[in-house]
PDB file of N, CA and C in Angstrom:
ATOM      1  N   UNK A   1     109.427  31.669 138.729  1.00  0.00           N
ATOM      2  CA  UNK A   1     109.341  33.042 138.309  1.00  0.00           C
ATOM      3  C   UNK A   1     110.022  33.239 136.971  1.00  0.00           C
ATOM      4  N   UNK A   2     111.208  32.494 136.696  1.00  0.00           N
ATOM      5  CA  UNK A   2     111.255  32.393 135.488  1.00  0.00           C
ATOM      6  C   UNK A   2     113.041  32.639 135.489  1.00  0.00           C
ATOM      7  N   UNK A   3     113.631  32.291 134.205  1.00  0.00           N
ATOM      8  CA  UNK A   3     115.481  32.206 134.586  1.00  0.00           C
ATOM      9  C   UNK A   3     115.399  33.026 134.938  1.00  0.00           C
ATOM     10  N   UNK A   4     115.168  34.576 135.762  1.00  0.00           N
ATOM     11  CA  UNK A   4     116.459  35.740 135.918  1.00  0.00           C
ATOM     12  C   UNK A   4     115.756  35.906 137.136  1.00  0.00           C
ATOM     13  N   UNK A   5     114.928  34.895 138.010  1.00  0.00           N
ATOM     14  CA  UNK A   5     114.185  35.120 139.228  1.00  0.00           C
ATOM     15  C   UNK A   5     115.590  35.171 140.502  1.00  0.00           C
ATOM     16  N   UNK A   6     116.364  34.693 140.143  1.00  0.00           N
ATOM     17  CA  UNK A   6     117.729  34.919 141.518  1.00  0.00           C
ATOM     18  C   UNK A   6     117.945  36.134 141.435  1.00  0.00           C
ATOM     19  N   UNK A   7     117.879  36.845 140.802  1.00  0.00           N
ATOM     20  CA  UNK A   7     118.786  38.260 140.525  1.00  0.00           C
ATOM     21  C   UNK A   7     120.252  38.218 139.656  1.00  0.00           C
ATOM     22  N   UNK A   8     120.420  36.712 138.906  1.00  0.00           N
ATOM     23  CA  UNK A   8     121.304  37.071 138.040  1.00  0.00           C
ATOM     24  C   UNK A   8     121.619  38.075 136.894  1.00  0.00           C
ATOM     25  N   UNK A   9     120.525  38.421 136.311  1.00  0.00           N
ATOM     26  CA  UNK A   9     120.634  39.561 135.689  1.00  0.00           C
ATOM     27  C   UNK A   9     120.792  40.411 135.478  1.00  0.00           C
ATOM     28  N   UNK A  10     120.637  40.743 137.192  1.00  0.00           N
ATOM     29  CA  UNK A  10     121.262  41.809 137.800  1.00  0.00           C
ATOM     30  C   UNK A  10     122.717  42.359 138.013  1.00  0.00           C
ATOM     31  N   UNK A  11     123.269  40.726 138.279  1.00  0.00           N
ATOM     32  CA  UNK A  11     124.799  40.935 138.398  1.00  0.00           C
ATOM     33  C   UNK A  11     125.444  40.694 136.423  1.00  0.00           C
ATOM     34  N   UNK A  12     125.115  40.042 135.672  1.00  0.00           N
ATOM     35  CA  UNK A  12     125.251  40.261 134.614  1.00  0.00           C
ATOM     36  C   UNK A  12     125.280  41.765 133.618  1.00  0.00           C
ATOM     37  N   UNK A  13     124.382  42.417 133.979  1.00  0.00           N
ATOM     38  CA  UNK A  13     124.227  43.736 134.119  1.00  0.00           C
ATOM     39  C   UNK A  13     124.966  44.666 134.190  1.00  0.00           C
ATOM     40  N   UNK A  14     125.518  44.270 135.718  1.00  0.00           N
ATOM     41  CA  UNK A  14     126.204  45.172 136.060  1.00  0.00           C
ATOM     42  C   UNK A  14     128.019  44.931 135.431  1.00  0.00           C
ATOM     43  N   UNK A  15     128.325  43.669 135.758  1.00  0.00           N
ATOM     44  CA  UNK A  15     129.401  43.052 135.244  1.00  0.00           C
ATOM     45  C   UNK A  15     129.829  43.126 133.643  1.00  0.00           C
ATOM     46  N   UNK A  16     129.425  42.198 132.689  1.00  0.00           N
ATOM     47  CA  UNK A  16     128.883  41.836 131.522  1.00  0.00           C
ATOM     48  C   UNK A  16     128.698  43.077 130.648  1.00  0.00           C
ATOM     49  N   UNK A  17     127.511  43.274 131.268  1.00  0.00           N
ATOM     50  CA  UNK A  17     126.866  44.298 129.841  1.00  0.00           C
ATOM     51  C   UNK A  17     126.942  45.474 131.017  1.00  0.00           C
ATOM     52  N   UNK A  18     127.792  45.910 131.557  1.00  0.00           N
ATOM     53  CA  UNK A  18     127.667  47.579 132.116  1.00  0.00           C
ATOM     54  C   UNK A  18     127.624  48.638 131.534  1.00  0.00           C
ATOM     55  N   UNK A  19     126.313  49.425 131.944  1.00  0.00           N
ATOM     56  CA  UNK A  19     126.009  50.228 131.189  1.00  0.00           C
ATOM     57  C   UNK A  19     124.458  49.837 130.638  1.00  0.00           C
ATOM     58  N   UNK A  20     124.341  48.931 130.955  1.00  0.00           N
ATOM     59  CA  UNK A  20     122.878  48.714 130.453  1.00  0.00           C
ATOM     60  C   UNK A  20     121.781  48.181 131.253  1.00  0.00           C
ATOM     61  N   UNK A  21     120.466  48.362 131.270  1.00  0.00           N
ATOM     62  CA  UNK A  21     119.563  47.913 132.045  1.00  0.00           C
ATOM     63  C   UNK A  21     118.985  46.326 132.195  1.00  0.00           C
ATOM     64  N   UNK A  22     119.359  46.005 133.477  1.00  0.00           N
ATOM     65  CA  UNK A  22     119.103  44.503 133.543  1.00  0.00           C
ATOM     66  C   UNK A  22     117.416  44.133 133.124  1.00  0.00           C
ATOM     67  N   UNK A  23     117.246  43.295 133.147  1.00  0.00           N
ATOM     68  CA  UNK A  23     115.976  42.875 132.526  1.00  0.00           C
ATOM     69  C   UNK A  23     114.995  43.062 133.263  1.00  0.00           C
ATOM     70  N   UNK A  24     115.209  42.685 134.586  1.00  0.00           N
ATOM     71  CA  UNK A  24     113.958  42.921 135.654  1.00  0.00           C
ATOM     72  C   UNK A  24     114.130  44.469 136.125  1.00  0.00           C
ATOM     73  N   UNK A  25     114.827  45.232 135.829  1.00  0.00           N
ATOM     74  CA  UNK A  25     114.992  46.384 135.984  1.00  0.00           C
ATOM     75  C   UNK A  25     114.184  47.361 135.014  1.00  0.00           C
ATOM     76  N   UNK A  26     114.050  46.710 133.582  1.00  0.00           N
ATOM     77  CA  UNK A  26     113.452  47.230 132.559  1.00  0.00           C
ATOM     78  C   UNK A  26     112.219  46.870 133.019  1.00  0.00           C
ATOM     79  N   UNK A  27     111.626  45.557 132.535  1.00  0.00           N
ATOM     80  CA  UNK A  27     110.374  44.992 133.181  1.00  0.00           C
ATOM     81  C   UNK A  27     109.649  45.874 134.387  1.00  0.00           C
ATOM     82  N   UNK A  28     110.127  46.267 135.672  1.00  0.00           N
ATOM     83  CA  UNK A  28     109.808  47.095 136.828  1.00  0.00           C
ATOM     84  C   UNK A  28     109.245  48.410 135.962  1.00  0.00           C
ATOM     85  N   UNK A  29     110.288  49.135 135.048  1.00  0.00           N
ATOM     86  CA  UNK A  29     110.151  50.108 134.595  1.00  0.00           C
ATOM     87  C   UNK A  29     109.296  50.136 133.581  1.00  0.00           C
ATOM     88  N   UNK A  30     108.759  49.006 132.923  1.00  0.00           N
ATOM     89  CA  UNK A  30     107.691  49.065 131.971  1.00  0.00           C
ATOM     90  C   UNK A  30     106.572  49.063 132.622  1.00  0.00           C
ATOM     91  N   UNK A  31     106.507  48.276 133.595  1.00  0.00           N
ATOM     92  CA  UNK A  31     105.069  47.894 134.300  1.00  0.00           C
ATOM     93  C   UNK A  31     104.955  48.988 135.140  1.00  0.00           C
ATOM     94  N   UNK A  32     105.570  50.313 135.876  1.00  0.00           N
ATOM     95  CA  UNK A  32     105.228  51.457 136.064  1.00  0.00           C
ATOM     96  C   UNK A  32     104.765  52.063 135.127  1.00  0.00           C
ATOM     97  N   UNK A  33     105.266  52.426 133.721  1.00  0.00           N
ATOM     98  CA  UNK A  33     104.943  53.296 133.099  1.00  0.00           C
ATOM     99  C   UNK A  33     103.566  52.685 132.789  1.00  0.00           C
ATOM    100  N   UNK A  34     103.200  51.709 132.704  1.00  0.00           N
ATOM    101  CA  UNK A  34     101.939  50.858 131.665  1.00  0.00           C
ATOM    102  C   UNK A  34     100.853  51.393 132.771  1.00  0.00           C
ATOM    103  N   UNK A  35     101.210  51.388 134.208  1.00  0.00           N
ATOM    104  CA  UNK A  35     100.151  51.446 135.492  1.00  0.00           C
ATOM    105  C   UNK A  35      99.362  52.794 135.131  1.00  0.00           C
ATOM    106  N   UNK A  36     100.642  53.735 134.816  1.00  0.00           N
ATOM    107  CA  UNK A  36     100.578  55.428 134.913  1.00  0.00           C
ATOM    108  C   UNK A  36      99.826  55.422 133.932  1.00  0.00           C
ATOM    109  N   UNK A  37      99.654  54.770 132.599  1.00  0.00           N
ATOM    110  CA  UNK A  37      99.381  55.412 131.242  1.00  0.00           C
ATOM    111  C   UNK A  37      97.431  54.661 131.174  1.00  0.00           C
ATOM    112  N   UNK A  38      97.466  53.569 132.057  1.00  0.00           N
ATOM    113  CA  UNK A  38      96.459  52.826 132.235  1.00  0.00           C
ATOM    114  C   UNK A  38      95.193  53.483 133.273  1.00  0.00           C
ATOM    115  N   UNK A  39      96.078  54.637 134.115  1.00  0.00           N
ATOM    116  CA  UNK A  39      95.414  54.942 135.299  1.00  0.00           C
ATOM    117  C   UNK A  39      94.646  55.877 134.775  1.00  0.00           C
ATOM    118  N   UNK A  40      95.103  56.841 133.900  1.00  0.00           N
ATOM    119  CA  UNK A  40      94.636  58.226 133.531  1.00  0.00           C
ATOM    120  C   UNK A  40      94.128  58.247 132.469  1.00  0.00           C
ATOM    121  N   UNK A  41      93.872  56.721 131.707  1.00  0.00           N
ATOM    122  CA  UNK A  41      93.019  56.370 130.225  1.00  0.00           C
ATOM    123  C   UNK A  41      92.045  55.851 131.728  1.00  0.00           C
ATOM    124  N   UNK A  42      92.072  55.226 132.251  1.00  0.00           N
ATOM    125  CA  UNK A  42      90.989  55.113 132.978  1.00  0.00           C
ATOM    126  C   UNK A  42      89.939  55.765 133.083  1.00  0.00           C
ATOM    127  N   UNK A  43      90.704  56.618 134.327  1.00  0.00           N
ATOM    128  CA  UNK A  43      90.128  57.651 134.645  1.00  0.00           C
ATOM    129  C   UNK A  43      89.250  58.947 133.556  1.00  0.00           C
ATOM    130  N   UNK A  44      89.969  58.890 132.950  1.00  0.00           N
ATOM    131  CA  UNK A  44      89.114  59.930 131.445  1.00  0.00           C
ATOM    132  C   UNK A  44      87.905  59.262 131.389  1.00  0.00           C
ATOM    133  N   UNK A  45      87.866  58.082 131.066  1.00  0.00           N
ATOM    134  CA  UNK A  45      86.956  56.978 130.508  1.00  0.00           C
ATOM    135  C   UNK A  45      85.768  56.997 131.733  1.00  0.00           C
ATOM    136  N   UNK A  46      86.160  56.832 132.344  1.00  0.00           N
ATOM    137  CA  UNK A  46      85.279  57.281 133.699  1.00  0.00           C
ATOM    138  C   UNK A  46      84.903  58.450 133.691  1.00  0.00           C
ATOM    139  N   UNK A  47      85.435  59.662 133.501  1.00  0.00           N
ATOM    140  CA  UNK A  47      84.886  60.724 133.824  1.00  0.00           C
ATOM    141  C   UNK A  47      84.073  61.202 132.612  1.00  0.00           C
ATOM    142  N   UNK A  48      84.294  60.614 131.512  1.00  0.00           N
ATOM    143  CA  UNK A  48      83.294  61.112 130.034  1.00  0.00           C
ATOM    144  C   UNK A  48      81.939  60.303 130.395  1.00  0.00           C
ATOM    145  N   UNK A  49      82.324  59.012 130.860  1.00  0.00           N
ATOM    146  CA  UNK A  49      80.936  58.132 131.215  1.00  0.00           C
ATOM    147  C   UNK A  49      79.976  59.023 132.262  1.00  0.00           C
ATOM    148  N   UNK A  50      80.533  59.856 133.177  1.00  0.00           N
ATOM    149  CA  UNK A  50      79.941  59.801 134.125  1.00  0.00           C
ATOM    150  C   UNK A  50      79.245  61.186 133.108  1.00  0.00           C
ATOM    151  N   UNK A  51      80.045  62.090 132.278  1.00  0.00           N
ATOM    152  CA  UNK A  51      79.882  63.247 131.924  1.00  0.00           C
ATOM    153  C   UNK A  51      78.252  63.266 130.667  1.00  0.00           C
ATOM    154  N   UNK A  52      78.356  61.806 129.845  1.00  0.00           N
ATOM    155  CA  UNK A  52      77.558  61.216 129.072  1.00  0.00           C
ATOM    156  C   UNK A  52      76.147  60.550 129.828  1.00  0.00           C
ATOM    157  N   UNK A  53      76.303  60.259 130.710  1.00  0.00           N
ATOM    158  CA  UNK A  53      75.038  59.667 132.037  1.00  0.00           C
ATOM    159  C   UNK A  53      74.283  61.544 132.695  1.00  0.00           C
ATOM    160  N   UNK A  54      75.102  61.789 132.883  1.00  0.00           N
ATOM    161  CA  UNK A  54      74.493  63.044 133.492  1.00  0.00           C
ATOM    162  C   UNK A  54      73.841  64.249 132.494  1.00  0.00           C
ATOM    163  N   UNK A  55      74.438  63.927 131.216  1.00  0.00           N
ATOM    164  CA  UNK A  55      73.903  65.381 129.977  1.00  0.00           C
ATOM    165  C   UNK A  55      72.573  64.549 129.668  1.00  0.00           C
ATOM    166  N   UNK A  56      72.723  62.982 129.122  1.00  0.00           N
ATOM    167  CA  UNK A  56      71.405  62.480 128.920  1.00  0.00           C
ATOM    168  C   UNK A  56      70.254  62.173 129.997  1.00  0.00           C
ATOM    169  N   UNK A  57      70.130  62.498 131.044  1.00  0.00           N
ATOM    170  CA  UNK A  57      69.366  62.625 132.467  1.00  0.00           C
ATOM    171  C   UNK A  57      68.881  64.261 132.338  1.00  0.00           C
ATOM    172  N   UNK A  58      69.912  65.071 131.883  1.00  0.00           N
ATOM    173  CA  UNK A  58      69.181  66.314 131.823  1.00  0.00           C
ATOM    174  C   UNK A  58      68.718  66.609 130.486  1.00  0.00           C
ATOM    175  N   UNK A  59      68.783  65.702 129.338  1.00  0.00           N
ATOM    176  CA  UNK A  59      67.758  65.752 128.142  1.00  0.00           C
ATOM    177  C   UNK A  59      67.000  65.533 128.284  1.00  0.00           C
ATOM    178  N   UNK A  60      66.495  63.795 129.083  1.00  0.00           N
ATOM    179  CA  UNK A  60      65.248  62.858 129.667  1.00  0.00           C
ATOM    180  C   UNK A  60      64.673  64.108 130.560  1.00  0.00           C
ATOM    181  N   UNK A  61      64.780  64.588 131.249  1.00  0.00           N
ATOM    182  CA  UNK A  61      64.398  65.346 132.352  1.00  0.00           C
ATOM    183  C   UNK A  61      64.599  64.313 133.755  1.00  0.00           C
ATOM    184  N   UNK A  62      63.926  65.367 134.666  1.00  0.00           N
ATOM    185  CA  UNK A  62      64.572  64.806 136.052  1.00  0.00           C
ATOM    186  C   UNK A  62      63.259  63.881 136.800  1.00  0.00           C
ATOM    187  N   UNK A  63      63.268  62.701 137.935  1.00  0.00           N
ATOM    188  CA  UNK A  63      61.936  62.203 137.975  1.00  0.00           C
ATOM    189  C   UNK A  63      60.800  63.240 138.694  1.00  0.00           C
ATOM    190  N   UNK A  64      61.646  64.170 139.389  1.00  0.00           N
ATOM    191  CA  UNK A  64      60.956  65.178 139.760  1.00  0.00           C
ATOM    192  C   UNK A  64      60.684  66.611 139.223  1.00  0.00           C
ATOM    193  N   UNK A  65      59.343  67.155 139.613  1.00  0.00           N
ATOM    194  CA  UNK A  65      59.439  68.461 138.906  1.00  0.00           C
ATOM    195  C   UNK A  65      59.695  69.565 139.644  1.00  0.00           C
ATOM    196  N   UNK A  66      60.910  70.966 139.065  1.00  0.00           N
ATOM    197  CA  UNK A  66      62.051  71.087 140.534  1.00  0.00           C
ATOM    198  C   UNK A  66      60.022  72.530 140.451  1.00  0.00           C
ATOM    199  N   UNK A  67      60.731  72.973 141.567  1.00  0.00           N
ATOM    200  CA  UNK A  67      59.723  73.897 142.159  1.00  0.00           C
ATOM    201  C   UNK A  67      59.655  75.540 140.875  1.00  0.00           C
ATOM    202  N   UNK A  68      58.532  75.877 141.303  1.00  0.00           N
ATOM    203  CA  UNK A  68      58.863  77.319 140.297  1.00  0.00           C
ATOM    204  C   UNK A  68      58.562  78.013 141.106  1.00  0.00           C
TER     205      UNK A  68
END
């Protein structure tokens, strides 16, 4: 997993450099924020696609012709 896979960094952290965020502590906290910022660029991206599929279906017209 890589040097700070025991949780030394943790106690370094706390000991050492107190007051500051251990590494896998930061890391945790980056890879949340990246999830959050990834989820809702997603999601937009998805919802313009779906928004861009559905305006050009009602330019094309529909395969049916609705009733009058």
């Amino acid at each position: 997993m890589g040097w700070f896979s025991s949780g030394r960094d943790r106690h370094l952290a706390a000991s050492k450099y107190a007051g500051r965020e251990s590494a896998s502590d930061q890391a945790a906290r980056q890879r949340r924020a990246s999830h959050r910022r990834s989820g809702a660029r997603d999601a937009a991206r998805a919802g313009q696609a779906w928004e861009d599929r559905d305006r050009a279906q009602d330019r094309k017209g529909r395969w049916y012709r609705p009733a009058r």
